[in-house]
C-alpha atoms as a PDB file:
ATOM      1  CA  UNK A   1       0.000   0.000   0.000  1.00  0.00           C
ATOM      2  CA  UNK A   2       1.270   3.415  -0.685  1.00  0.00           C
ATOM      3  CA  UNK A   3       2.361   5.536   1.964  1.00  0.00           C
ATOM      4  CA  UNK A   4       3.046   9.358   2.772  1.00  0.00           C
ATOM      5  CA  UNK A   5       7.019  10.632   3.514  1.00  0.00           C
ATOM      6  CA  UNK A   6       8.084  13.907   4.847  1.00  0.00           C
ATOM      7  CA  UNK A   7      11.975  14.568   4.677  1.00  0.00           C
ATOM      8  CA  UNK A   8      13.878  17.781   6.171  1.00  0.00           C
ATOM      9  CA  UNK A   9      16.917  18.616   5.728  1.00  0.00           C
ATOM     10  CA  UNK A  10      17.948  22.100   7.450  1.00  0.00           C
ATOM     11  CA  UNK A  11      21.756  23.392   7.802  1.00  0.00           C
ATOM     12  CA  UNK A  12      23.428  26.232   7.484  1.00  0.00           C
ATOM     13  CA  UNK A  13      25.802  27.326   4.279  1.00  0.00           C
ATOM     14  CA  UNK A  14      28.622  29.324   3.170  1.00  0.00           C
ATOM     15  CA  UNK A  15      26.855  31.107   0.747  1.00  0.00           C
ATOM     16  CA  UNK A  16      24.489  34.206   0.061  1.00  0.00           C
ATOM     17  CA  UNK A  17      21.052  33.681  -0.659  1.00  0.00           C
ATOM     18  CA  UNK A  18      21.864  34.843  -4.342  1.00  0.00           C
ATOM     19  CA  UNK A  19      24.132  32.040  -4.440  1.00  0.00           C
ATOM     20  CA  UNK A  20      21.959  29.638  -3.084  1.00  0.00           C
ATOM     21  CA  UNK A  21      19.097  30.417  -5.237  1.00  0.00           C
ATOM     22  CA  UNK A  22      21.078  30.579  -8.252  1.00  0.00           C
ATOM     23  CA  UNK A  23      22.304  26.552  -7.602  1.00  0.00           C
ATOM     24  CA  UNK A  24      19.072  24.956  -6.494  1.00  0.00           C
ATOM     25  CA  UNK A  25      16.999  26.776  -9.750  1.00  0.00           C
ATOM     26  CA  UNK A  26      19.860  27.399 -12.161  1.00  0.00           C
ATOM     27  CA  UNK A  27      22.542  25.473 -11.870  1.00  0.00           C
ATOM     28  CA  UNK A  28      21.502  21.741 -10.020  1.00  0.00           C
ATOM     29  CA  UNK A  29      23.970  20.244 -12.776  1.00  0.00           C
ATOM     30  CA  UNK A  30      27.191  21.333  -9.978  1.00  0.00           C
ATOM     31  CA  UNK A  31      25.596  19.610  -7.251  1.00  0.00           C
ATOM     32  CA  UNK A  32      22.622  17.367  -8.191  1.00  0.00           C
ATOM     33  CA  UNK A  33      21.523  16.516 -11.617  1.00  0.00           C
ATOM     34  CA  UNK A  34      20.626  18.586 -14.724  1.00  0.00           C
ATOM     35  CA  UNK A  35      16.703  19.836 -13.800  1.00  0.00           C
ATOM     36  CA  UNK A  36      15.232  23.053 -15.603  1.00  0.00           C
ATOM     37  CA  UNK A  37      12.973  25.688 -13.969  1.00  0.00           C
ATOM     38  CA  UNK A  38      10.837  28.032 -15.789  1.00  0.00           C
ATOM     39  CA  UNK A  39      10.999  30.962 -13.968  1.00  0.00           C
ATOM     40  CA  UNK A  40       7.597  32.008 -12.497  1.00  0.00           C
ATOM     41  CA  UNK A  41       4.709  30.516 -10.171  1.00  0.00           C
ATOM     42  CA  UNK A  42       3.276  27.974 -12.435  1.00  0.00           C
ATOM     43  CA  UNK A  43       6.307  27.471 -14.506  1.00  0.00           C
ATOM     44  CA  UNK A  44       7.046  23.978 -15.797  1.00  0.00           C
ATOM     45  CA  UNK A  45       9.933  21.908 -14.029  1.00  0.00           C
ATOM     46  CA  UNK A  46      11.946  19.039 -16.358  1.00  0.00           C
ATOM     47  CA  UNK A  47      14.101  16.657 -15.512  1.00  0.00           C
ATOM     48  CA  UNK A  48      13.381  16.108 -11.396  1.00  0.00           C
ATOM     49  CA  UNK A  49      11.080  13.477 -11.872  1.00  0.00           C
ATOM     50  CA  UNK A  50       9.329  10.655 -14.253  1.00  0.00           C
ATOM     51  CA  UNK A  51       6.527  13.708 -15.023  1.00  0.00           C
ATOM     52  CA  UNK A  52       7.171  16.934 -15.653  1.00  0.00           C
ATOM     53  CA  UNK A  53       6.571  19.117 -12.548  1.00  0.00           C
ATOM     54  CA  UNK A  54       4.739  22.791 -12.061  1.00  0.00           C
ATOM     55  CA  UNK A  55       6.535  25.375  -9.851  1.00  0.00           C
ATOM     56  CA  UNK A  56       4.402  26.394  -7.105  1.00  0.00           C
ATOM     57  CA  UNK A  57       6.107  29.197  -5.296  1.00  0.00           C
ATOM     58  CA  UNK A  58       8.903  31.767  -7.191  1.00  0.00           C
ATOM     59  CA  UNK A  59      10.020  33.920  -4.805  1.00  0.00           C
ATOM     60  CA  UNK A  60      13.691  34.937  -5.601  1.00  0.00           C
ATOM     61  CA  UNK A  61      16.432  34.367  -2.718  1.00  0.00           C
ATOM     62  CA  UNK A  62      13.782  33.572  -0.261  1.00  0.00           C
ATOM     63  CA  UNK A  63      11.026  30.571  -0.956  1.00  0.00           C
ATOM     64  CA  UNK A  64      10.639  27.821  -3.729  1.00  0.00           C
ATOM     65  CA  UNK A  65       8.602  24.809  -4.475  1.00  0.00           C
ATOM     66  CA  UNK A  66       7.891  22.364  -6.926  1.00  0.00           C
ATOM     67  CA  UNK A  67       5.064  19.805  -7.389  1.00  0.00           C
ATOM     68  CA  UNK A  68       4.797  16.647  -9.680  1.00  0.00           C
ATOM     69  CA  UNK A  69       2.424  13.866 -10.536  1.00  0.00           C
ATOM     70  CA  UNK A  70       3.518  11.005 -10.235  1.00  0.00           C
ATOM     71  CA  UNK A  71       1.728   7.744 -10.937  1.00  0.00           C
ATOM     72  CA  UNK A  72       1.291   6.978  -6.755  1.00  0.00           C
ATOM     73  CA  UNK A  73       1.110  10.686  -6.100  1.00  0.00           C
ATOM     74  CA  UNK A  74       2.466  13.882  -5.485  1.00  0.00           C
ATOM     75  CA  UNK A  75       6.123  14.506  -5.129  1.00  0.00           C
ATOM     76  CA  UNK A  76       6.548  18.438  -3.800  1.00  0.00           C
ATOM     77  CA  UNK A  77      10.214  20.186  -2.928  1.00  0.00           C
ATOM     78  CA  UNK A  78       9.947  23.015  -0.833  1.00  0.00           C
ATOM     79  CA  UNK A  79      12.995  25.104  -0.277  1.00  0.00           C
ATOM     80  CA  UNK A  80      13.007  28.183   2.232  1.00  0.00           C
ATOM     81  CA  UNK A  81      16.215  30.209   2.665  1.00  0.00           C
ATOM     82  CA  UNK A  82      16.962  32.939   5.264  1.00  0.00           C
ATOM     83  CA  UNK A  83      20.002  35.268   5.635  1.00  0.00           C
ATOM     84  CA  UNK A  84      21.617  34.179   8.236  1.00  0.00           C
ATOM     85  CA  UNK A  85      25.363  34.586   9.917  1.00  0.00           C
ATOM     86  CA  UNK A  86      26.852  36.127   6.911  1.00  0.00           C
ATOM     87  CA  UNK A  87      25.596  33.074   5.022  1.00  0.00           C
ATOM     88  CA  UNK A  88      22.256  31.237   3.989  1.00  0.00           C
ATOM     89  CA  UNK A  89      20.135  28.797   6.348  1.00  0.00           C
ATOM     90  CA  UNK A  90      18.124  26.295   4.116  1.00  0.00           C
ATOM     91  CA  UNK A  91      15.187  24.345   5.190  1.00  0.00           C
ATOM     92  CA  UNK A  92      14.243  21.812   2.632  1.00  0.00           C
ATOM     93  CA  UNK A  93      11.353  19.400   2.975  1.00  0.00           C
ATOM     94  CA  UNK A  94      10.728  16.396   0.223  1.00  0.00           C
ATOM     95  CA  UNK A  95       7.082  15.415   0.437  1.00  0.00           C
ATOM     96  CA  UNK A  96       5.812  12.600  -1.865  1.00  0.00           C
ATOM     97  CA  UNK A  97       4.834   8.484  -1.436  1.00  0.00           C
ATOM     98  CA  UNK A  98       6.342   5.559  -2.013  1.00  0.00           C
ATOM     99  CA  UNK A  99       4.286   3.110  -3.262  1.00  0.00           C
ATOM    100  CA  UNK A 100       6.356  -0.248  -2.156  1.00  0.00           C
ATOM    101  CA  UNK A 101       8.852  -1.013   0.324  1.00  0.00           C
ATOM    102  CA  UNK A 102       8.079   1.891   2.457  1.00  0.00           C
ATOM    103  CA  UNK A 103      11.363   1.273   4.974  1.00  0.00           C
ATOM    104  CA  UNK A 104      13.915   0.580   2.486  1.00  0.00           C
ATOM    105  CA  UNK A 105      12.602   3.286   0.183  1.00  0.00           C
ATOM    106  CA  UNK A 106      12.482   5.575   2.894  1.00  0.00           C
ATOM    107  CA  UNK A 107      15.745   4.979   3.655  1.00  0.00           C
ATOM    108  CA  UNK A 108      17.692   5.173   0.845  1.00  0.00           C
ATOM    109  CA  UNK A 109      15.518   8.894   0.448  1.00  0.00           C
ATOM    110  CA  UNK A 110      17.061  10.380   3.829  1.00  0.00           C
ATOM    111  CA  UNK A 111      20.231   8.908   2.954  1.00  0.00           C
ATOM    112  CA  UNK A 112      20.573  10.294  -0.571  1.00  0.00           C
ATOM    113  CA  UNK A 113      19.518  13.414   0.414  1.00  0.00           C
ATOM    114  CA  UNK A 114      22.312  13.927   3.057  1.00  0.00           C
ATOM    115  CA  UNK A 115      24.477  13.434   0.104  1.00  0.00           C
ATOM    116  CA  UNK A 116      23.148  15.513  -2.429  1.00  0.00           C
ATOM    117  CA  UNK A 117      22.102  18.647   0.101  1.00  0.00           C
ATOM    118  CA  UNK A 118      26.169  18.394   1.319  1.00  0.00           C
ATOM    119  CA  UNK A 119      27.509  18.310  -2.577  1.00  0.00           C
ATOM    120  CA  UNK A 120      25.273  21.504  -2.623  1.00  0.00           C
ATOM    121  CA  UNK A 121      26.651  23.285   0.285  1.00  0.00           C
ATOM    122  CA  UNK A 122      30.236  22.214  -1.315  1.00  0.00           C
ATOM    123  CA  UNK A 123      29.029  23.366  -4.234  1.00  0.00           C
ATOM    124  CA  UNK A 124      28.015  26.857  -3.180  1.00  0.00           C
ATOM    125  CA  UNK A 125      31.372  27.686  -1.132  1.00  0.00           C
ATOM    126  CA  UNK A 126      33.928  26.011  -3.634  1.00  0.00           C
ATOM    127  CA  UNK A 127      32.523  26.285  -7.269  1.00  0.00           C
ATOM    128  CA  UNK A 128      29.321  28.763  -6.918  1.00  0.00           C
ATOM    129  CA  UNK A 129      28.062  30.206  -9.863  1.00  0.00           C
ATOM    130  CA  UNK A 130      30.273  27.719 -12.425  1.00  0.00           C
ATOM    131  CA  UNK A 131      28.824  25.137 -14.764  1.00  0.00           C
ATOM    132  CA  UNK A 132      29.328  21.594 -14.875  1.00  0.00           C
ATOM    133  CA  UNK A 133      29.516  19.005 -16.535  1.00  0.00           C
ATOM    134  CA  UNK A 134      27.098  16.018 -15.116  1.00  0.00           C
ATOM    135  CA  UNK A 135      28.063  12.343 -15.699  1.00  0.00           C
ATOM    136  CA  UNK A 136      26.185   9.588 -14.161  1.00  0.00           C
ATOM    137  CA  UNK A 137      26.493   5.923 -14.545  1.00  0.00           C
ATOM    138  CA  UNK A 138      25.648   2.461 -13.107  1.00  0.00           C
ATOM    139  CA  UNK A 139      27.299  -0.770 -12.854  1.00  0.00           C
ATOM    140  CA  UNK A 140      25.805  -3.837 -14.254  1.00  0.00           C
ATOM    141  CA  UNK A 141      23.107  -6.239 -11.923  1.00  0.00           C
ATOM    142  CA  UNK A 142      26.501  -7.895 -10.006  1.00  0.00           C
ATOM    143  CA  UNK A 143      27.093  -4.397  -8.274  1.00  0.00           C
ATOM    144  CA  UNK A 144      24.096  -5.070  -6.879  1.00  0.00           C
ATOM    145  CA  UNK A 145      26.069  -7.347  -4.469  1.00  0.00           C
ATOM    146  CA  UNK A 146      29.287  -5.666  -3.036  1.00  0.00           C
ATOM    147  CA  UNK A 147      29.571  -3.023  -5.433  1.00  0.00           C
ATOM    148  CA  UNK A 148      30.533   0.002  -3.413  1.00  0.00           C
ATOM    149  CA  UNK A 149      33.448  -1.971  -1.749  1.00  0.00           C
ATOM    150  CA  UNK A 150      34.714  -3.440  -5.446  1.00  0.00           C
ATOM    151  CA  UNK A 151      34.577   0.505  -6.634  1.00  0.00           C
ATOM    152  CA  UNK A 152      36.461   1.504  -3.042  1.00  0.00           C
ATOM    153  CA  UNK A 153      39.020  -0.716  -4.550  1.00  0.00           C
ATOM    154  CA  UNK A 154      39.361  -0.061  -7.616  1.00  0.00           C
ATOM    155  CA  UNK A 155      39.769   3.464  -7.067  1.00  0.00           C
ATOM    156  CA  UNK A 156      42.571   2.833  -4.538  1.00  0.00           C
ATOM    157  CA  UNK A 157      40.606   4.165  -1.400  1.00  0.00           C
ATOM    158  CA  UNK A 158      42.540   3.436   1.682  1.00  0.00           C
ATOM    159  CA  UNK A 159      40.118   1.762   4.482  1.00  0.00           C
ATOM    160  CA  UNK A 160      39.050   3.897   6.632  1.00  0.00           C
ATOM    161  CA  UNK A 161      39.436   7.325   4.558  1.00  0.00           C
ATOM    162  CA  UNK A 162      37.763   9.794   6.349  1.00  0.00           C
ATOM    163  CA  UNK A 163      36.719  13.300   5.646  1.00  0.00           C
ATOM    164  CA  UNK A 164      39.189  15.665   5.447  1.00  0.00           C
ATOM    165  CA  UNK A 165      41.987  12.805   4.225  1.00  0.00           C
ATOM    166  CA  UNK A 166      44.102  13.960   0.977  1.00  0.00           C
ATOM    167  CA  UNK A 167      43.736  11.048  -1.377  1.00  0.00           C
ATOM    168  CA  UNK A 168      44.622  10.021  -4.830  1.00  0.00           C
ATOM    169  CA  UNK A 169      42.054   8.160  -7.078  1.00  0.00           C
ATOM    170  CA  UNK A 170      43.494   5.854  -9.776  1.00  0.00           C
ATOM    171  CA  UNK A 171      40.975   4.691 -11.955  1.00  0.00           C
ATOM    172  CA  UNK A 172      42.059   2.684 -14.557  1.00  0.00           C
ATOM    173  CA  UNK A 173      42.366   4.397 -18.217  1.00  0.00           C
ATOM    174  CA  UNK A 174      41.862   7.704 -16.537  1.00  0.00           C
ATOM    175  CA  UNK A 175      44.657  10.234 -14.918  1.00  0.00           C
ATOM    176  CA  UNK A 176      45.117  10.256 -11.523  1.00  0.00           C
ATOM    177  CA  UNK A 177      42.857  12.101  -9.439  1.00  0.00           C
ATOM    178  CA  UNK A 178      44.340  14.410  -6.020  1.00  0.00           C
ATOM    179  CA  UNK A 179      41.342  15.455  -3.793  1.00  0.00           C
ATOM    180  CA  UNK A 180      40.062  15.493  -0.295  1.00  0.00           C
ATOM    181  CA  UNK A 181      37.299  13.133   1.220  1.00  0.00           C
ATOM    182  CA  UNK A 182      34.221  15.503   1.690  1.00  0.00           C
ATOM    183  CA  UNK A 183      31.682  12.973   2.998  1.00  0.00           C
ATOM    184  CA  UNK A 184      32.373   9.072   4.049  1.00  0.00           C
ATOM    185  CA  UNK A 185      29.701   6.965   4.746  1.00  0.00           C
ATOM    186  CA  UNK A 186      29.582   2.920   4.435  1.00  0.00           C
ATOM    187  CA  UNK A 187      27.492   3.813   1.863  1.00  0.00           C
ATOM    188  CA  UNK A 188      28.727   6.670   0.035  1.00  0.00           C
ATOM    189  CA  UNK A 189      31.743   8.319  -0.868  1.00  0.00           C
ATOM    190  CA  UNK A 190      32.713  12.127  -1.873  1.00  0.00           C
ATOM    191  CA  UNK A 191      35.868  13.025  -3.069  1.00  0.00           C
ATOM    192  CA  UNK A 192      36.393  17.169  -3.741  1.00  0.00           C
ATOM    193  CA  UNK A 193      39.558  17.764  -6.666  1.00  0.00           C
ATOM    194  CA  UNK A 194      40.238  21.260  -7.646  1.00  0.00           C
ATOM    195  CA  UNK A 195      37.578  21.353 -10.408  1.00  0.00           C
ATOM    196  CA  UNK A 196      35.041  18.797  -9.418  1.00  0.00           C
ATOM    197  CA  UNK A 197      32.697  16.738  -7.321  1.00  0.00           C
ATOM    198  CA  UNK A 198      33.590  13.346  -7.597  1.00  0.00           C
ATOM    199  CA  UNK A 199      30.319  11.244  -6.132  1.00  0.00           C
ATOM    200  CA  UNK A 200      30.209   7.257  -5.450  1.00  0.00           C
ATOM    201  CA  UNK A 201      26.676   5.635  -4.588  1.00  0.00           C
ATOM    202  CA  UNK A 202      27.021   2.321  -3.130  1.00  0.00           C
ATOM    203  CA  UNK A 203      23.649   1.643  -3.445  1.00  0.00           C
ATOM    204  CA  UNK A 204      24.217  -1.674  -3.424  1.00  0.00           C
ATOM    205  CA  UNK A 205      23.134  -1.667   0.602  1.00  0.00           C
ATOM    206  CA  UNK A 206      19.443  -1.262  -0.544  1.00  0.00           C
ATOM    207  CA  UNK A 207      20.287  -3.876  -3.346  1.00  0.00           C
ATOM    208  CA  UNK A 208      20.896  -1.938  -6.337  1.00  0.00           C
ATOM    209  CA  UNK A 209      23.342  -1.464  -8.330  1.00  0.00           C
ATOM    210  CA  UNK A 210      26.681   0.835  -8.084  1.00  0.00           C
ATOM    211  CA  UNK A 211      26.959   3.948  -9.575  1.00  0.00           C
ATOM    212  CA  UNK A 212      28.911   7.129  -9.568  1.00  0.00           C
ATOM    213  CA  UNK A 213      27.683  10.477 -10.778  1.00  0.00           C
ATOM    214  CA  UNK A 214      30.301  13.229 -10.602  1.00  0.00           C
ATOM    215  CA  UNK A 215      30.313  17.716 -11.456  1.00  0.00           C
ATOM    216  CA  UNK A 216      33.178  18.528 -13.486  1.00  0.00           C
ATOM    217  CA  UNK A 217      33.752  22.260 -13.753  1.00  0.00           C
ATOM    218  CA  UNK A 218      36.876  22.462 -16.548  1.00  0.00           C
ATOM    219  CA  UNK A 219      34.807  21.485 -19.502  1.00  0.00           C
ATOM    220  CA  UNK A 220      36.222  17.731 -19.709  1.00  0.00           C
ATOM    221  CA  UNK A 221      33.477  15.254 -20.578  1.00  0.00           C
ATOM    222  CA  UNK A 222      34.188  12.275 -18.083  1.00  0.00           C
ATOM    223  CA  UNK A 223      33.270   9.646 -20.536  1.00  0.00           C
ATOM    224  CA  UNK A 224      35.849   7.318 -19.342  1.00  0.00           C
ATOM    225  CA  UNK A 225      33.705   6.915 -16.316  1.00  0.00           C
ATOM    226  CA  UNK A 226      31.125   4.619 -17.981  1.00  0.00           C
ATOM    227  CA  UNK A 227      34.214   2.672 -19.457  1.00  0.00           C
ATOM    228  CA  UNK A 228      35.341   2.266 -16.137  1.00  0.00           C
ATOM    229  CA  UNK A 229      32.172   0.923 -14.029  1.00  0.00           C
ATOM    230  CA  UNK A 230      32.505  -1.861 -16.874  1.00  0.00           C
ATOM    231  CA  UNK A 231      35.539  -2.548 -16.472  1.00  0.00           C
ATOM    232  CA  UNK A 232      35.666  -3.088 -12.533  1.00  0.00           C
ATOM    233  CA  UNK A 233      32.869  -5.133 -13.076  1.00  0.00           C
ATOM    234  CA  UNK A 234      33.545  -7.171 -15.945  1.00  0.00           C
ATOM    235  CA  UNK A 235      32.800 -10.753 -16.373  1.00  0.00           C
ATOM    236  CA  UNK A 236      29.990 -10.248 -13.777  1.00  0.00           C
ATOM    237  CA  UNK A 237      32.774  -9.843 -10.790  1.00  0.00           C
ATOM    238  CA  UNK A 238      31.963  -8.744  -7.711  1.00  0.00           C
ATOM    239  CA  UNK A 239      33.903  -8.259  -4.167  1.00  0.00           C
END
């Protein structure tokens, strides 16, 4: 049976409330995924959901929300921001339904959003205001089973990296990546280089596949990324 969520997510960030605004409705490809706005109460939203969406409230640097149908039901964002401390305090609230697996679905919602509402505060104090470039990719089914430890791996993660560790990723057919660990989790893993937002979802704890999906702000494509997943998981391997 379907059932009702309500998520919040409230924290403070280094950012104006220009800044702020400018990410969340212009520029979600540097911290999310690639979503488009139209810029007015009842504007049309692309790209957050299965269904196009319709933007509820437009008021600039202070209050925004954005409704969709979906097949079980609504799915509304709500975003309020308030000057604060020299810098912006968000509240965010995800309201929607899940139709099945209620726990794990929930789950995997308040999780995710951690991760995506921290690449946005990294976002807005390291890279505000620049474009990106989004890549996003999946492993095969077999990440479905270890896949987040077989990517640690791959990458050359040491156990136990932990935010604010220098590391170097070394992902084969790619260069050498030097960054700092942003966020650690036993589920995901952020990784902060000079120009980017490197992101790795072991979703494989809810039992789905692997994937990564990084921001890279100096114009490089990152399609060795997709070449890669396929590679650390070739011939159906798994940790």
């Amino acid at each position: 049976m379907a059932e009702k969520f309500e998520i919040r997510w409230d924290r403070q960030l280094a950012a104006t409330p220009r800044e702020v605004w400018t990410a969340i409705t212009e520029r979600s490809d540097g911290w999310l995924w690639p979503i488009e706005f139209e810029p007015r109460e009842g504007g049309t939203e692309h790209g957050l959901g299965g269904q196009p969406g319709t933007v509820t409230v437009w008021e600039p640097e202070q209050h925004f929300t954005t409704s969709s149908a979906e097949p079980d039901g609504t799915n509304e964002l709500d975003y309020v921001l308030e000057p604060r401390n020299g810098g912006t305090y968000l509240r965010y609230t995800h309201r929607g339904v899940f139709a099945t697996d209620f726990e794990t679905n929930l789950d995997a919602c308040k999780q995710h959003t951690d991760f995506y509402y921290h690449s946005l505060g990294e976002y807005v104090r390291h890279f505000a205001g620049r474009s990106a470039t989004y890549v996003a990719a999946d492993g095969p089914e077999s990440s479905a089973q270890g896949g987040f430890a077989e990517m640690r791996r791959a990458l050359g993660v040491p156990d136990g990296a932990a935010v604010g560790d220098t590391v170097r990723l070394t992902p084969e057919g790619m260069e050498p990546i030097d960054g700092v660990v942003d966020y650690a989790t036993p589920v995901f893993l952020g990784v902060r280089s000079a120009n980017a937002l490197y992101r790795f979802y072991g979703r494989d704890h809810w039992g789905w596949p692997a994937g990564v999906a990084h921001h890279l702000y100096d114009g490089t494509d990152g399609k060795g990324w997709s070449q890669w997943l396929a590679g650390v998981f070739a011939d159906g391997r798994m940790a």
